[in-house]
PDB file of N, CA and C in Angstrom:
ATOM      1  N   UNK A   1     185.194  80.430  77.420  1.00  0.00           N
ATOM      2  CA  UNK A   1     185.731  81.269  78.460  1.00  0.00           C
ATOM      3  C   UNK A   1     186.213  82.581  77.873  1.00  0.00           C
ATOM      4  N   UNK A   2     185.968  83.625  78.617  1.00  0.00           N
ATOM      5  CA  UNK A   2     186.250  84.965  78.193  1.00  0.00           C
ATOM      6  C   UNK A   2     187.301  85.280  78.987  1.00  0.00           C
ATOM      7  N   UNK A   3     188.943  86.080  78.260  1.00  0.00           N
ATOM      8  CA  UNK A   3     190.032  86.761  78.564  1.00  0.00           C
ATOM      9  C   UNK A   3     189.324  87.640  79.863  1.00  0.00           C
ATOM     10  N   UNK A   4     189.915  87.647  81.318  1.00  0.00           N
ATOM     11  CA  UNK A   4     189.643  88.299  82.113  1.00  0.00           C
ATOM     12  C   UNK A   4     190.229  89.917  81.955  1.00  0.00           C
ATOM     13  N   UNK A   5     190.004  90.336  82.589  1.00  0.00           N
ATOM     14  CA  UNK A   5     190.897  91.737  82.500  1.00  0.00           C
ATOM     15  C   UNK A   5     192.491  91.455  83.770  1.00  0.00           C
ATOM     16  N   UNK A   6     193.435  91.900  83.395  1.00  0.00           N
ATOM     17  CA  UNK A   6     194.182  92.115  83.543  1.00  0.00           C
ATOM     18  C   UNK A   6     195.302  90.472  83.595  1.00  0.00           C
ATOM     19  N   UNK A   7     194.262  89.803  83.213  1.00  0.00           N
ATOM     20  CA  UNK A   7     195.052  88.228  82.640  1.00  0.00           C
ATOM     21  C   UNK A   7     196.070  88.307  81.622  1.00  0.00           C
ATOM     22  N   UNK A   8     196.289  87.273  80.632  1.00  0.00           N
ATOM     23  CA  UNK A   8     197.231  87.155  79.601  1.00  0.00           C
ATOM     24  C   UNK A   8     197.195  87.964  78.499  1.00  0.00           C
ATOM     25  N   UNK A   9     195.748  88.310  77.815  1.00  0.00           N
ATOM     26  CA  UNK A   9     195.349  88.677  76.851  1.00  0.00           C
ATOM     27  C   UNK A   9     195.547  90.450  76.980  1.00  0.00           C
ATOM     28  N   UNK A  10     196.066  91.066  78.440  1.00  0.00           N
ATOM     29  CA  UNK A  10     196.516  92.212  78.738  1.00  0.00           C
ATOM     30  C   UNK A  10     197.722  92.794  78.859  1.00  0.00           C
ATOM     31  N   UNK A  11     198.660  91.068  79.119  1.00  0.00           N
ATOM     32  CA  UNK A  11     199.467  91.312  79.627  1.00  0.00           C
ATOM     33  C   UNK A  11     200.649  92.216  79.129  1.00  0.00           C
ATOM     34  N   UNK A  12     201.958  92.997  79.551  1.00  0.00           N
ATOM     35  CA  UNK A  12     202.905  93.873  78.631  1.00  0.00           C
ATOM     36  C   UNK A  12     202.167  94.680  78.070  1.00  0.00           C
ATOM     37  N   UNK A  13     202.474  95.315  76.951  1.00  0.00           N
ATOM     38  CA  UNK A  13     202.021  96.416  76.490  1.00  0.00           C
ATOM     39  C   UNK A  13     201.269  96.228  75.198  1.00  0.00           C
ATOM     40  N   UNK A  14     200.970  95.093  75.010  1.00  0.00           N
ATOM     41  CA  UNK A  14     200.242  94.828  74.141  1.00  0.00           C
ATOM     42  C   UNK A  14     201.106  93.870  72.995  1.00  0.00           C
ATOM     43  N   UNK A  15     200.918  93.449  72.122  1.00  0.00           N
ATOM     44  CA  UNK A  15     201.466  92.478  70.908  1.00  0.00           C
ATOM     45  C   UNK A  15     202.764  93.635  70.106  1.00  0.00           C
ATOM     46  N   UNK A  16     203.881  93.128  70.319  1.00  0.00           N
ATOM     47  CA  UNK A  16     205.080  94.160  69.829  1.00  0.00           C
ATOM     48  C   UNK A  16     205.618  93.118  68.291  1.00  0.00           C
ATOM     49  N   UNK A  17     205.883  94.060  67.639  1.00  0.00           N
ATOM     50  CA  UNK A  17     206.646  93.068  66.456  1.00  0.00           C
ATOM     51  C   UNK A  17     207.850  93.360  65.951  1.00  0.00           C
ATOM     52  N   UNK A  18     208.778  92.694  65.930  1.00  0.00           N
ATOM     53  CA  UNK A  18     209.799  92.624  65.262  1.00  0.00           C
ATOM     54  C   UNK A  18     210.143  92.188  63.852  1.00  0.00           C
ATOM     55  N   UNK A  19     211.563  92.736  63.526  1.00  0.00           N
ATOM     56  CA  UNK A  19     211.712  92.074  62.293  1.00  0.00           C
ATOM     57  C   UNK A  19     212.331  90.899  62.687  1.00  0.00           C
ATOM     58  N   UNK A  20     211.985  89.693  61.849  1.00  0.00           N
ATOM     59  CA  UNK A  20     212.953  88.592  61.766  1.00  0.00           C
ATOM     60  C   UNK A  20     214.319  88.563  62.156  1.00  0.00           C
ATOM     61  N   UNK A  21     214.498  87.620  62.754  1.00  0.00           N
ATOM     62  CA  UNK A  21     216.354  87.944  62.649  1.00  0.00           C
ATOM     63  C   UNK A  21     216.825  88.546  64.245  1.00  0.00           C
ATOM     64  N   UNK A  22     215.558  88.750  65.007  1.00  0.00           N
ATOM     65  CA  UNK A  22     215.732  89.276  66.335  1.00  0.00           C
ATOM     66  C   UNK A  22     215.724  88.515  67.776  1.00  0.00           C
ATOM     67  N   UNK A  23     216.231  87.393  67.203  1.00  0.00           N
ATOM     68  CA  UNK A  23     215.645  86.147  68.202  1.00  0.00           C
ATOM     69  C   UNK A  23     216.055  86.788  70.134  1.00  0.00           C
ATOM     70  N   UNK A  24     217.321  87.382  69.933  1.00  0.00           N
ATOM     71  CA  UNK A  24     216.919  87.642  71.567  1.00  0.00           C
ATOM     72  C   UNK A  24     216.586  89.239  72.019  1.00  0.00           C
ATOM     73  N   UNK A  25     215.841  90.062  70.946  1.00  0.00           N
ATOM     74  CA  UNK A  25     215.487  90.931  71.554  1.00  0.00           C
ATOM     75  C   UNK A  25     213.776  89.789  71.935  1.00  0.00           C
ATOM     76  N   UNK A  26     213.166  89.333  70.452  1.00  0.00           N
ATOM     77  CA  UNK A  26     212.270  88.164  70.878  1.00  0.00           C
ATOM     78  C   UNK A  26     212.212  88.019  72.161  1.00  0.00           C
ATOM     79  N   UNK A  27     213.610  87.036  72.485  1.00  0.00           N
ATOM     80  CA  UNK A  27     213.197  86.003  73.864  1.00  0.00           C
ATOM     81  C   UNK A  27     212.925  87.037  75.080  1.00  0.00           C
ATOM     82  N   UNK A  28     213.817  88.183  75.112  1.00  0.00           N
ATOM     83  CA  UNK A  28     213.758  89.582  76.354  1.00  0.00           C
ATOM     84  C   UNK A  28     212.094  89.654  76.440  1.00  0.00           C
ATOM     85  N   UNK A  29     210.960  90.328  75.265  1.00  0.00           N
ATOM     86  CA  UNK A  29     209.938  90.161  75.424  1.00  0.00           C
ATOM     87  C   UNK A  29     209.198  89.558  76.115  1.00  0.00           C
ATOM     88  N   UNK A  30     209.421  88.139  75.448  1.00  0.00           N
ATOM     89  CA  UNK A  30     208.521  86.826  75.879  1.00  0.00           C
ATOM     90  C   UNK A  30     208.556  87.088  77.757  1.00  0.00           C
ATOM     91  N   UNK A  31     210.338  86.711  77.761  1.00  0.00           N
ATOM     92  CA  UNK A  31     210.559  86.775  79.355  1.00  0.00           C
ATOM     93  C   UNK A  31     209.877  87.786  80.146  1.00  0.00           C
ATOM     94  N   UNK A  32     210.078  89.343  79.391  1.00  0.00           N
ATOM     95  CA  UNK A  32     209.786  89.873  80.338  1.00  0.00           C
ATOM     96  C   UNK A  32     207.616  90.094  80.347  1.00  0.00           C
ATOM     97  N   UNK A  33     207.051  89.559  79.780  1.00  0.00           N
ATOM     98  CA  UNK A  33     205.981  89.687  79.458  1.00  0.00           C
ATOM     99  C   UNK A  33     205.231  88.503  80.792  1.00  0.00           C
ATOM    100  N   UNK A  34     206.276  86.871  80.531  1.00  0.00           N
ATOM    101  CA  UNK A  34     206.107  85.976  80.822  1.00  0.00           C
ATOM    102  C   UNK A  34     206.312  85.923  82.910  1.00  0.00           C
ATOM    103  N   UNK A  35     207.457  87.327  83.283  1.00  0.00           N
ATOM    104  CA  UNK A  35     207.437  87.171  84.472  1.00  0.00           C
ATOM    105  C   UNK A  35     206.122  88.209  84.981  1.00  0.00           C
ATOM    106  N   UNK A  36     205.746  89.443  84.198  1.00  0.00           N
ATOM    107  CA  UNK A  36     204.710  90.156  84.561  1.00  0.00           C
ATOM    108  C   UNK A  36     204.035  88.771  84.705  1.00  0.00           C
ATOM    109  N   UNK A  37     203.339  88.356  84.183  1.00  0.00           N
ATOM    110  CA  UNK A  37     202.053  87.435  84.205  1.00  0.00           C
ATOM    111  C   UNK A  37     202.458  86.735  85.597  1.00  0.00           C
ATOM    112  N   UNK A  38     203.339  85.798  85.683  1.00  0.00           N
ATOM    113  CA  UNK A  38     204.002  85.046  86.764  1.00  0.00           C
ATOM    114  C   UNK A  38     203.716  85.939  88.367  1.00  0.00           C
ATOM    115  N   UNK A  39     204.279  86.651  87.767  1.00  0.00           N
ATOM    116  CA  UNK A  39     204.234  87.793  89.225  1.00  0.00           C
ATOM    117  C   UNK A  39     203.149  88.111  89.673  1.00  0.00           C
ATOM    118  N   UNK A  40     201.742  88.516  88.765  1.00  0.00           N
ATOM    119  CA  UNK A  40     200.446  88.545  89.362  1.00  0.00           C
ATOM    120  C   UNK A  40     199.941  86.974  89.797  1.00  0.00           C
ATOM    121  N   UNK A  41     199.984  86.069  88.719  1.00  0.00           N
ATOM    122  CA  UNK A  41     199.379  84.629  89.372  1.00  0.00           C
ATOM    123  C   UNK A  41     199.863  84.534  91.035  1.00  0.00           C
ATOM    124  N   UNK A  42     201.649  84.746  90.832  1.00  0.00           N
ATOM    125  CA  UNK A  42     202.036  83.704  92.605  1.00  0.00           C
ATOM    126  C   UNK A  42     202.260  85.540  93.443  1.00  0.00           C
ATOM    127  N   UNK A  43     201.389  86.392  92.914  1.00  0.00           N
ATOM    128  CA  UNK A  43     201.429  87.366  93.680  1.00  0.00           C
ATOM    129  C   UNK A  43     202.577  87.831  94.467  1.00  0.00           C
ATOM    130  N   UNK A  44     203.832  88.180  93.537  1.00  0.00           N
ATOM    131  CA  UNK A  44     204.921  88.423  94.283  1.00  0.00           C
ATOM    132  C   UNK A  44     205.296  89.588  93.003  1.00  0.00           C
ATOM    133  N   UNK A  45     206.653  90.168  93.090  1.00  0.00           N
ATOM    134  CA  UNK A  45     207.441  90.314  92.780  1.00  0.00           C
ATOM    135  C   UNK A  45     207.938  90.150  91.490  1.00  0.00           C
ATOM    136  N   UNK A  46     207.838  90.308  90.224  1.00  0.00           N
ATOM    137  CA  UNK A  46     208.566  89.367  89.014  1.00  0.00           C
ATOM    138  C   UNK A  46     209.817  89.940  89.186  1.00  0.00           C
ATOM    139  N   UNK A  47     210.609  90.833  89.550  1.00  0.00           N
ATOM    140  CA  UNK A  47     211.906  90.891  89.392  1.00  0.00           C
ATOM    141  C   UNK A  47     212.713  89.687  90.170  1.00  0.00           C
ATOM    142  N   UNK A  48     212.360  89.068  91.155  1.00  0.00           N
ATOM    143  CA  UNK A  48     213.620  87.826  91.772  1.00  0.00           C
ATOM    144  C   UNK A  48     213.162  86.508  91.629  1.00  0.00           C
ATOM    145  N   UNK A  49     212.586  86.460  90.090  1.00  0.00           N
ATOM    146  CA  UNK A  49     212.058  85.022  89.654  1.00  0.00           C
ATOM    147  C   UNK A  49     213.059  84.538  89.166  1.00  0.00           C
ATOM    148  N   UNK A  50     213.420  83.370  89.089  1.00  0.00           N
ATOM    149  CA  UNK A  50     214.406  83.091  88.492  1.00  0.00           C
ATOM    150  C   UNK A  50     214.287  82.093  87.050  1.00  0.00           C
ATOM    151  N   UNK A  51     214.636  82.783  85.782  1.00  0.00           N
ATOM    152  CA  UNK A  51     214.222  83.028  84.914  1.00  0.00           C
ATOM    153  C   UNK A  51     214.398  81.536  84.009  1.00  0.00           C
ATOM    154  N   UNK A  52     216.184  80.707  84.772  1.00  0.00           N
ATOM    155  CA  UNK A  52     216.060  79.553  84.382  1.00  0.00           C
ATOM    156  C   UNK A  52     215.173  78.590  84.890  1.00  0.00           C
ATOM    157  N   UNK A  53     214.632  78.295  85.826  1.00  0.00           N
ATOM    158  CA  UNK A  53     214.012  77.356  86.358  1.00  0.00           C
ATOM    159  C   UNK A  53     212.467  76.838  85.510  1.00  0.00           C
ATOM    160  N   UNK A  54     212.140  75.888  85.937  1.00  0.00           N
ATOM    161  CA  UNK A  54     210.414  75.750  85.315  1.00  0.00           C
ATOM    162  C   UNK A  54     209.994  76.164  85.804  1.00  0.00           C
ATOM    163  N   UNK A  55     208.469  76.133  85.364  1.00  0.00           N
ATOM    164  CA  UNK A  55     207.100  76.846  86.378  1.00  0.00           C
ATOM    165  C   UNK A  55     207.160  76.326  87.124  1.00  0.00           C
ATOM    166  N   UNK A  56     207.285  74.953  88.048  1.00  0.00           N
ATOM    167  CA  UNK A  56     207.093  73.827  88.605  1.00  0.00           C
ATOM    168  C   UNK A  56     207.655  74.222  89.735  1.00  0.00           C
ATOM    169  N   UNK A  57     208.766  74.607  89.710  1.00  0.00           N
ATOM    170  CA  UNK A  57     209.629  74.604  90.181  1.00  0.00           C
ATOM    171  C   UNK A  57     209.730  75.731  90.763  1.00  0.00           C
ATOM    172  N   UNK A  58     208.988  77.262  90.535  1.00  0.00           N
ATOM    173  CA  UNK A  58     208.653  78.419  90.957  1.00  0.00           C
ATOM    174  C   UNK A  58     207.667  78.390  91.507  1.00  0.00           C
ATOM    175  N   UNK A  59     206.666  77.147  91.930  1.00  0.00           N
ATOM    176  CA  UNK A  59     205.684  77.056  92.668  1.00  0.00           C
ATOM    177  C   UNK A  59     204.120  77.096  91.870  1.00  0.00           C
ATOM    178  N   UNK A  60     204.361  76.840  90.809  1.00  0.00           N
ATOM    179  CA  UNK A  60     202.563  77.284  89.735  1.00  0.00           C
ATOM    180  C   UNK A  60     202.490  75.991  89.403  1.00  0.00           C
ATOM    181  N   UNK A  61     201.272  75.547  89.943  1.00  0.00           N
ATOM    182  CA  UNK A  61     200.435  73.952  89.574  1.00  0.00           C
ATOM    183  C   UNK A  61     199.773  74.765  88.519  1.00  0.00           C
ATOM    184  N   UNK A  62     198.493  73.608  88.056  1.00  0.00           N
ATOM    185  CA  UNK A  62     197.888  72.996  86.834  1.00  0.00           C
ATOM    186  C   UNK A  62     197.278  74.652  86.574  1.00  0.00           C
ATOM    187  N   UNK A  63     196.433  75.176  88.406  1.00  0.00           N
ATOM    188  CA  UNK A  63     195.335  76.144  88.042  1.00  0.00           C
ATOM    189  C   UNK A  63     195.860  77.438  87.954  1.00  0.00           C
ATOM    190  N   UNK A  64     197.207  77.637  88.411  1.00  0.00           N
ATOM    191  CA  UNK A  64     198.117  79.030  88.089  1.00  0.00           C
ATOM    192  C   UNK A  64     198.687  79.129  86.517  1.00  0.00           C
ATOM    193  N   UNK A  65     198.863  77.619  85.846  1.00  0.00           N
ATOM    194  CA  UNK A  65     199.516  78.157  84.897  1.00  0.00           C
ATOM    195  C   UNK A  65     197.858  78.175  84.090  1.00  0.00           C
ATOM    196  N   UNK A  66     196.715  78.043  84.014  1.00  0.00           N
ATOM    197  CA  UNK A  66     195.756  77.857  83.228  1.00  0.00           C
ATOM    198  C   UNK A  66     195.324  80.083  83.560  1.00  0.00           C
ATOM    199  N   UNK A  67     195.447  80.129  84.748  1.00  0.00           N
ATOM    200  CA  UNK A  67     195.402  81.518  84.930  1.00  0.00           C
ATOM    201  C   UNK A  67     196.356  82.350  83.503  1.00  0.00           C
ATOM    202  N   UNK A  68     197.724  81.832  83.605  1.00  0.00           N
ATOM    203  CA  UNK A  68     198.455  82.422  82.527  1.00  0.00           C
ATOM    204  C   UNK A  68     197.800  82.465  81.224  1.00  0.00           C
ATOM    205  N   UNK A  69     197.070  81.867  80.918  1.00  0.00           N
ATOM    206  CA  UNK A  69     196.604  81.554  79.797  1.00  0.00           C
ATOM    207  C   UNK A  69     195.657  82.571  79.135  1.00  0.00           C
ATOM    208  N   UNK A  70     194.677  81.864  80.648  1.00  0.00           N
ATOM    209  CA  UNK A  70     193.112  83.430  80.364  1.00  0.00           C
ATOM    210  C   UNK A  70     192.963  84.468  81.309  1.00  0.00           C
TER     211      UNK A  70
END
């Protein structure tokens, strides 16, 4: 399977790196990388996701989170 365009492999601004030792500028990334993606799959909004919850639980079965992927 080939990375679609504007899927995971696009998602944010591309691969950012830090130095070690940055664990929650890290996690800010991930999150905010992780609700872009979220927000195109369930086609809403990523700002009023709520950031503790599971996927499950935000509404993404088996074929939304496989979307996240590719």
């Amino acid at each position: 399977m080939h990375p679609r365009p504007g899927g995971a492999a696009s998602a944010g601004r591309g691969i950012r790196t830090l130095p070690a030792g940055h664990a929650r500028a890290h996690r800010a990334i991930v999150e905010e990388i992780l609700c872009e993606l979220l927000g195109r799959v369930l086609q809403a909004d990523p700002q009023p996701l709520h950031r503790d919850r599971r996927l499950d639980q935000l509404g993404v079965d088996s074929l939304m989170a496989a979307e996240l992927v590719f």
